[in-house]
C-alpha atoms as a PDB file:
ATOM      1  CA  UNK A   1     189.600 106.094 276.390  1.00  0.00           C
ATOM      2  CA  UNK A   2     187.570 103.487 274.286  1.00  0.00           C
ATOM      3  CA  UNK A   3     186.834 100.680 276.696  1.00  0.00           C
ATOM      4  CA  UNK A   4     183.803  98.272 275.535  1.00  0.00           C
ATOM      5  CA  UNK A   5     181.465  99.083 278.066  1.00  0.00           C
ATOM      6  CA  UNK A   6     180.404  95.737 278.620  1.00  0.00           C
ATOM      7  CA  UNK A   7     183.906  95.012 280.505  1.00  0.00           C
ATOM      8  CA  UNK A   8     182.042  97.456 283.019  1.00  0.00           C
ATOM      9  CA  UNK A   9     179.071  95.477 283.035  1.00  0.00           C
ATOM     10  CA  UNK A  10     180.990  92.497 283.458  1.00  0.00           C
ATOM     11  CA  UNK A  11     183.704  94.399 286.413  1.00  0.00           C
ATOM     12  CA  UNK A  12     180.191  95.654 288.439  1.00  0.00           C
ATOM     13  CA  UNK A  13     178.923  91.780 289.015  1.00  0.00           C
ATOM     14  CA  UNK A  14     182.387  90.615 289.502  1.00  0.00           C
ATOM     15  CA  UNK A  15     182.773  93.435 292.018  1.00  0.00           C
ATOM     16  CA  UNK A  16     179.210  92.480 293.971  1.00  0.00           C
ATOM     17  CA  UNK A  17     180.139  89.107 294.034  1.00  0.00           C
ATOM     18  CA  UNK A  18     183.739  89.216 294.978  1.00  0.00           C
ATOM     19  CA  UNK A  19     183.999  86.103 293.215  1.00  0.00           C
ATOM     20  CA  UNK A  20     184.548  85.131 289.138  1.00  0.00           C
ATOM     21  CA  UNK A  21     182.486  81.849 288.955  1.00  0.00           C
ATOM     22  CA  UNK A  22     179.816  83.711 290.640  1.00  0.00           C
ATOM     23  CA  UNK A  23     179.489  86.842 288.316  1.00  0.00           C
ATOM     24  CA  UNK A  24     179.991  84.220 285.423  1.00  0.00           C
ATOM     25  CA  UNK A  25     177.043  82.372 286.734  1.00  0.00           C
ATOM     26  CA  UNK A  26     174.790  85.929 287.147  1.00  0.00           C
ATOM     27  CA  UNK A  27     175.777  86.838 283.509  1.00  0.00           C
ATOM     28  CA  UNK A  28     174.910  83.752 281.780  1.00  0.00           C
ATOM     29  CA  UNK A  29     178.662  83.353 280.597  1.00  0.00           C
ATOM     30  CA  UNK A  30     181.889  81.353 281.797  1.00  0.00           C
ATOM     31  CA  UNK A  31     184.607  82.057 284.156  1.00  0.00           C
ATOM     32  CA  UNK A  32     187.612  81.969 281.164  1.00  0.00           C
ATOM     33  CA  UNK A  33     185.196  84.895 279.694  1.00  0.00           C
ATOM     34  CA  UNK A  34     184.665  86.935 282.679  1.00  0.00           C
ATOM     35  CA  UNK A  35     188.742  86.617 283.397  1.00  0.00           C
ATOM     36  CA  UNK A  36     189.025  87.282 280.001  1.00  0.00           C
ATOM     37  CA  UNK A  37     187.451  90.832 279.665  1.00  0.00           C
ATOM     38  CA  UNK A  38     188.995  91.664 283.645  1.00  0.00           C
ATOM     39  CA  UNK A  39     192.391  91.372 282.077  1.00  0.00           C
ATOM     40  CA  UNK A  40     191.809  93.676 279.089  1.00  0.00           C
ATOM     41  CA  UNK A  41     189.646  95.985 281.605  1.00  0.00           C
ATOM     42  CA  UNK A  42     192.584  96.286 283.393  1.00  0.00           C
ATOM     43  CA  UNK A  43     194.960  96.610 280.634  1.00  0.00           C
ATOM     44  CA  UNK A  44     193.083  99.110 279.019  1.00  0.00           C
ATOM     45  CA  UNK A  45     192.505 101.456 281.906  1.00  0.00           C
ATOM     46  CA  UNK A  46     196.065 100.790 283.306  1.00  0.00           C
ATOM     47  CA  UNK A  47     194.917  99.625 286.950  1.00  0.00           C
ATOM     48  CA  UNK A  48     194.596  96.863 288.723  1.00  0.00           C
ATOM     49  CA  UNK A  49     191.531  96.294 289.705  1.00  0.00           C
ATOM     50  CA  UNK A  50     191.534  92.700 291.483  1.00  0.00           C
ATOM     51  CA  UNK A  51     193.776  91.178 294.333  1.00  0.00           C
ATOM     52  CA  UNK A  52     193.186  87.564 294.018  1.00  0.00           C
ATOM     53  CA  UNK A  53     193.450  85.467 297.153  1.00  0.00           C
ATOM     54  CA  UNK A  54     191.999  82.290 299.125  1.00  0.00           C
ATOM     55  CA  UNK A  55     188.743  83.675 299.614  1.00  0.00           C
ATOM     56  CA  UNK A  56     187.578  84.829 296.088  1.00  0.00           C
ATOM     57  CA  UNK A  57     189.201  88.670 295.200  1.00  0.00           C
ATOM     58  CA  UNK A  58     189.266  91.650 297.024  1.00  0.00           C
ATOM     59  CA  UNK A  59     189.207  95.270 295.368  1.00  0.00           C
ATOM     60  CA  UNK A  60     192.079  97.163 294.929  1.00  0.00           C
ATOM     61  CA  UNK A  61     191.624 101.296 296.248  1.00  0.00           C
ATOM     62  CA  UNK A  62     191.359 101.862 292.228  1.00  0.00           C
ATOM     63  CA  UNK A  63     188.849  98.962 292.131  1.00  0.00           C
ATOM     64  CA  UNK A  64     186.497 100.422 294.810  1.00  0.00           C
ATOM     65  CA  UNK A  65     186.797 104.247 293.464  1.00  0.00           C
ATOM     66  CA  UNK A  66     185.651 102.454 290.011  1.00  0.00           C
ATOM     67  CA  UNK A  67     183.165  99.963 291.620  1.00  0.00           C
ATOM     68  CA  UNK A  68     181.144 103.428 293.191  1.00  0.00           C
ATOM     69  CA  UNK A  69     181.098 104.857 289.594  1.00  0.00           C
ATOM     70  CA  UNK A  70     180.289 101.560 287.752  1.00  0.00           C
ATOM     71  CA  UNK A  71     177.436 101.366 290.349  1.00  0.00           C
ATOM     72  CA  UNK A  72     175.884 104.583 289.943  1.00  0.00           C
ATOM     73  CA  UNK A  73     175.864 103.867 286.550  1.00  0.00           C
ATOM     74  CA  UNK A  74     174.258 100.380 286.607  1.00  0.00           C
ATOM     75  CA  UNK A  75     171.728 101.244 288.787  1.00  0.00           C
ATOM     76  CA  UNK A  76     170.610 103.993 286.437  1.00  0.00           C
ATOM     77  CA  UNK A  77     170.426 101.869 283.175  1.00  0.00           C
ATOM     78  CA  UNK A  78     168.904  99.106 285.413  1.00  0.00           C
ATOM     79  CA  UNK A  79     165.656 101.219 286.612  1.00  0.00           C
ATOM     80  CA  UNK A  80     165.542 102.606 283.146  1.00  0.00           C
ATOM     81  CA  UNK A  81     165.069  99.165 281.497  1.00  0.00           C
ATOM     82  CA  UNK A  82     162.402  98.678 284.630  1.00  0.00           C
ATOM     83  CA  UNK A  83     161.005 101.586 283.460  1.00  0.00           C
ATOM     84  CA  UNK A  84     160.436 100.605 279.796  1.00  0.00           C
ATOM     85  CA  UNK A  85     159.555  97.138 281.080  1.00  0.00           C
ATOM     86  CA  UNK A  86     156.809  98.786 283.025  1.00  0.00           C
ATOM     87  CA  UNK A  87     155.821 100.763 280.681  1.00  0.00           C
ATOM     88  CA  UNK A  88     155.911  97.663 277.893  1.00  0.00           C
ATOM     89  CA  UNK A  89     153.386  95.521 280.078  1.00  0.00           C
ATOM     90  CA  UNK A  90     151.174  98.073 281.144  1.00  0.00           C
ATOM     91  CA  UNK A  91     152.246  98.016 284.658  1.00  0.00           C
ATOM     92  CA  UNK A  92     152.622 101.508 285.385  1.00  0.00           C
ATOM     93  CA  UNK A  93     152.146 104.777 283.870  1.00  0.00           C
ATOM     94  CA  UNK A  94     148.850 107.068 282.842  1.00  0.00           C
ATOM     95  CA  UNK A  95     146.456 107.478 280.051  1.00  0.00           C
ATOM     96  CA  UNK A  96     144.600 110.430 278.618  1.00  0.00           C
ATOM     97  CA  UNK A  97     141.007 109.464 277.345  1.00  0.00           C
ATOM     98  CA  UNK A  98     138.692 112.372 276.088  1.00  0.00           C
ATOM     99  CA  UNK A  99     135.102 111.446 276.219  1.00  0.00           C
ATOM    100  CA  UNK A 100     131.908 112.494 275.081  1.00  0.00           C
ATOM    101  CA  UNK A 101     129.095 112.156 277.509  1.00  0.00           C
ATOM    102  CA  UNK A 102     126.774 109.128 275.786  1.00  0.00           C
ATOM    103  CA  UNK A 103     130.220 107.237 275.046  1.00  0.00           C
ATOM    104  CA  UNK A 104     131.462 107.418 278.540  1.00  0.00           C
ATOM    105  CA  UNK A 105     128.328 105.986 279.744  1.00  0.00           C
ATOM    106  CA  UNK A 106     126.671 103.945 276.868  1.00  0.00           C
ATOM    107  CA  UNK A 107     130.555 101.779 275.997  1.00  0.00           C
ATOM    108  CA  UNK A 108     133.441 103.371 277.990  1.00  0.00           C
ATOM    109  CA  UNK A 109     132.604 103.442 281.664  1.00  0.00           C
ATOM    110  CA  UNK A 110     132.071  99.374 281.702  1.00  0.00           C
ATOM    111  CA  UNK A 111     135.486  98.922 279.296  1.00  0.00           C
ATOM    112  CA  UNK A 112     137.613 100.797 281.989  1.00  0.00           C
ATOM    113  CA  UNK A 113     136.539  98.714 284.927  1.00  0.00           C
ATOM    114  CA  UNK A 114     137.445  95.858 283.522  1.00  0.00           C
ATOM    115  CA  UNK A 115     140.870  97.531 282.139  1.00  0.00           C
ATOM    116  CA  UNK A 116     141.563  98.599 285.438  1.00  0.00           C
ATOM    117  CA  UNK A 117     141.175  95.159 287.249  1.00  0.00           C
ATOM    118  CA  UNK A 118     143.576  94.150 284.680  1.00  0.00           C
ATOM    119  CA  UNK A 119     145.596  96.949 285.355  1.00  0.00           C
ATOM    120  CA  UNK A 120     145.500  98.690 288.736  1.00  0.00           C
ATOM    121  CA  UNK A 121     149.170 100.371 288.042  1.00  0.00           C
ATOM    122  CA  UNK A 122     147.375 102.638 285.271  1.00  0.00           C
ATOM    123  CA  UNK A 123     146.419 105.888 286.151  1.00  0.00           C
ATOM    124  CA  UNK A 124     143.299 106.947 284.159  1.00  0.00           C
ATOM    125  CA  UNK A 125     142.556 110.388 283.233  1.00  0.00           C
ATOM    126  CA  UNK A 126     139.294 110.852 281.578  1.00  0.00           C
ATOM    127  CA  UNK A 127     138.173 114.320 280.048  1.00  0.00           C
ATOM    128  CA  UNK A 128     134.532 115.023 279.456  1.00  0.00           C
ATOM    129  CA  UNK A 129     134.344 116.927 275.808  1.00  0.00           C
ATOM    130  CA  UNK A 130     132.131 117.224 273.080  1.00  0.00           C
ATOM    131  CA  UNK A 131     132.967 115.161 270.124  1.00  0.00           C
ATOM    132  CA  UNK A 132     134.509 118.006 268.255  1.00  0.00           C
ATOM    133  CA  UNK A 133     136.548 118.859 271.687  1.00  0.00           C
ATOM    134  CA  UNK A 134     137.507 115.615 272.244  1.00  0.00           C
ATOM    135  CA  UNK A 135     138.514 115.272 268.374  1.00  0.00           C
ATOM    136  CA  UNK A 136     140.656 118.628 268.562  1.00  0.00           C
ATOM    137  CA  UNK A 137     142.049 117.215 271.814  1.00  0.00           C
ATOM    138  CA  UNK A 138     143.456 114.192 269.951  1.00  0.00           C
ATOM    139  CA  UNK A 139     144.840 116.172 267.217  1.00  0.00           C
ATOM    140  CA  UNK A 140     146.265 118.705 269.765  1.00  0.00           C
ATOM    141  CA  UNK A 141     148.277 115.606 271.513  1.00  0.00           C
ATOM    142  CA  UNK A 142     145.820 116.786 274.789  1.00  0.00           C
ATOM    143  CA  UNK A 143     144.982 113.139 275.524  1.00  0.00           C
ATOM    144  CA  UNK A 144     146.002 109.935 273.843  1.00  0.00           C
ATOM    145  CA  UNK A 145     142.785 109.037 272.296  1.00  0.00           C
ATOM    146  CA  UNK A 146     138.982 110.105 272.378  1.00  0.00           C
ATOM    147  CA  UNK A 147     135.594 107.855 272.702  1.00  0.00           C
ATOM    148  CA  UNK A 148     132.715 109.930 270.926  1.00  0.00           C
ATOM    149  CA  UNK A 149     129.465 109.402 269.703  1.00  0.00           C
ATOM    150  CA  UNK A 150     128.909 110.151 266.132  1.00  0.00           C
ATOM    151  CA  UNK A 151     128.779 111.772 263.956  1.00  0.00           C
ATOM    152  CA  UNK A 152     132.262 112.422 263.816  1.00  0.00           C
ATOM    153  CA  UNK A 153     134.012 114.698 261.246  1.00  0.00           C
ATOM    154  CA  UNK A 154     137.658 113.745 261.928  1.00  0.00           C
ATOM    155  CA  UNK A 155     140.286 114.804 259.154  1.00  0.00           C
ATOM    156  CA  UNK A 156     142.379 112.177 257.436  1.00  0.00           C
ATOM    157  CA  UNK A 157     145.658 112.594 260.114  1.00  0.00           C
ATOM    158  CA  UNK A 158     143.329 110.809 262.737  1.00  0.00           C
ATOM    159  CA  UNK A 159     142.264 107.394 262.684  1.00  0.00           C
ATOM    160  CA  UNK A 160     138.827 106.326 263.461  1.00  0.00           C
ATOM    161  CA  UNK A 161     137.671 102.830 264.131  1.00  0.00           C
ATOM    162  CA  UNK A 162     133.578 102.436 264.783  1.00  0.00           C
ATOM    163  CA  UNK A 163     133.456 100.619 268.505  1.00  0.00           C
ATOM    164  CA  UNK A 164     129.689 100.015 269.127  1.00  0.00           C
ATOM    165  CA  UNK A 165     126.365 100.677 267.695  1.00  0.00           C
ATOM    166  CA  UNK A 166     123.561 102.453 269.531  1.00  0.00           C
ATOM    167  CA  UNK A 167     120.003 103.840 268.552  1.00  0.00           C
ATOM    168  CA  UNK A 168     118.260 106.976 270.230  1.00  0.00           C
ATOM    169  CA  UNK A 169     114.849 106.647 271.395  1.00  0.00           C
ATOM    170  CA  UNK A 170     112.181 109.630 271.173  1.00  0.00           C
ATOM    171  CA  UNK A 171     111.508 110.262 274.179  1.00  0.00           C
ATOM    172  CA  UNK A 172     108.461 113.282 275.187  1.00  0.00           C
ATOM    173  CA  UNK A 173     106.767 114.332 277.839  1.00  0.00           C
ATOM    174  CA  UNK A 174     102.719 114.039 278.253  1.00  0.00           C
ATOM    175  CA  UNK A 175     102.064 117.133 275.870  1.00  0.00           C
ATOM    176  CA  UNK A 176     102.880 114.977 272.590  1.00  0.00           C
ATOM    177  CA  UNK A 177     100.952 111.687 274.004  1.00  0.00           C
ATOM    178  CA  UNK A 178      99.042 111.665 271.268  1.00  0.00           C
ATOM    179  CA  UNK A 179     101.984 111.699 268.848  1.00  0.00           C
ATOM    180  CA  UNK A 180     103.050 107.775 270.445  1.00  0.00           C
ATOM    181  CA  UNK A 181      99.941 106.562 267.558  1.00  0.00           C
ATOM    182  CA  UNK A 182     101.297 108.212 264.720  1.00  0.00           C
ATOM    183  CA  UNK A 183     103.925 107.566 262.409  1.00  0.00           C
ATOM    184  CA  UNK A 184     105.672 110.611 261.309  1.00  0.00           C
ATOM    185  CA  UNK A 185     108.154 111.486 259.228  1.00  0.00           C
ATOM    186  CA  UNK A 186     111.975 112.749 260.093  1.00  0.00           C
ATOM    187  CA  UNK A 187     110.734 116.110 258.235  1.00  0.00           C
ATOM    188  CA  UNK A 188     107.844 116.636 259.981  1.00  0.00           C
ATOM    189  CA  UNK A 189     110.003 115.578 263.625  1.00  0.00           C
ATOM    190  CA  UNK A 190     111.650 119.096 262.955  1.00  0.00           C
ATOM    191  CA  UNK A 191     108.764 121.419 263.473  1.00  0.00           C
ATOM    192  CA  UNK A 192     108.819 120.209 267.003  1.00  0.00           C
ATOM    193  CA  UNK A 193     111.247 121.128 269.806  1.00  0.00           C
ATOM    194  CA  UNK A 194     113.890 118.629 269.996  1.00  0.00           C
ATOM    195  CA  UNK A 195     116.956 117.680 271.971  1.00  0.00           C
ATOM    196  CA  UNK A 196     119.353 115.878 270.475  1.00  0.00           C
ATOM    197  CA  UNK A 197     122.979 115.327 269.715  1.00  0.00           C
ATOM    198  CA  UNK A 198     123.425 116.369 266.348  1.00  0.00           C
ATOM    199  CA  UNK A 199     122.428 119.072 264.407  1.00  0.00           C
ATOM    200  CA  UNK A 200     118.164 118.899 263.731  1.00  0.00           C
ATOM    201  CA  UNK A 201     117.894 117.416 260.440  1.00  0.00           C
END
């Protein structure tokens, strides 16, 4: 049976509202219209749907058995445009960040805070990595997107955008005091034992 599905739209608020003007009013349309599309509803599916009276319309036994289904159905396509609403405006829903260590706490932790005053309905899910784990988990669809420090080698399928600038400090303990009054070169940094995030140059 090809009915335009919008009659059902149409039957479901004139159903709720037992009452044409009313449904016409609720659907943004007029009460010729919404007569209109009942009559070829009803012509189409060979019922009658509608007992018209005093008070408005009542449901016929066909009407109600339809109304239940048309109901079902409406409230189903209603919650999933509430859904995609939701999901439109950030209202609900989760995200997947992978993190290295120094971006979570030099840029990230601050930027989440603040996103999640904005928006309490998003659930957060934050992965410490590595920057090459939390590359591969982008590429792997593990998490939506990654914060890392550099350097990053990321291949030409992922998209990487620089956030924030940052600049290490050298940092020893009392044994190399006497290195704070010299000036040395990167080279001669590497023939001391050093900690850092990338590989020793």
């Amino acid at each position: 049976m090809d009915v335009n599905f919008e009659y059902y739209k149409i039957f479901y608020y004139v159903a709720r509202y037992k009452n044409f003007t009313k449904a016409a009013q609720a659907l943004g349309s007029s009460q010729p219209n919404v007569t209109r599309a009942m009559n070829c509803l009803e012509q189409q599916i060979n019922s009658t749907l509608f007992v018209r009276n005093n008070r408005g319309i009542q449901l016929t036994p066909e009407g109600e058995k339809l109304y239940i289904r048309v109901t079902a159905a409406m409230t189903q396509l209603m919650a999933a445009e509430e859904e995609l609403a939701d999901s439109a405006s950030l209202s609900h829903g989760s995200i997947s960040i992978g993190a290295s260590e120094t971006a979570l706490n030099i840029f990230l932790l601050d930027k989440l805070k603040a996103f999640h005053m904005v928006n309490p309905g998003i659930r957060l899910k934050i992965y410490n990595h590595s920057t090459p784990e939390a590359v591969d988990a982008v590429k792997n669809g593990l998490v939506d997107f990654a914060v890392v420090s550099s350097p990053v080698y990321a291949d030409s399928s992922l998209k990487t955008v620089v956030l924030h600038s940052f600049q290490e400090i050298l940092v020893g303990g009392t044994t190399f005091t006497a290195l704070g009054s010299q000036e040395l070169s990167i080279r001669e940094l590497t023939d001391y034992p050093l900690i850092c995030l990338a590989e020793r140059l």
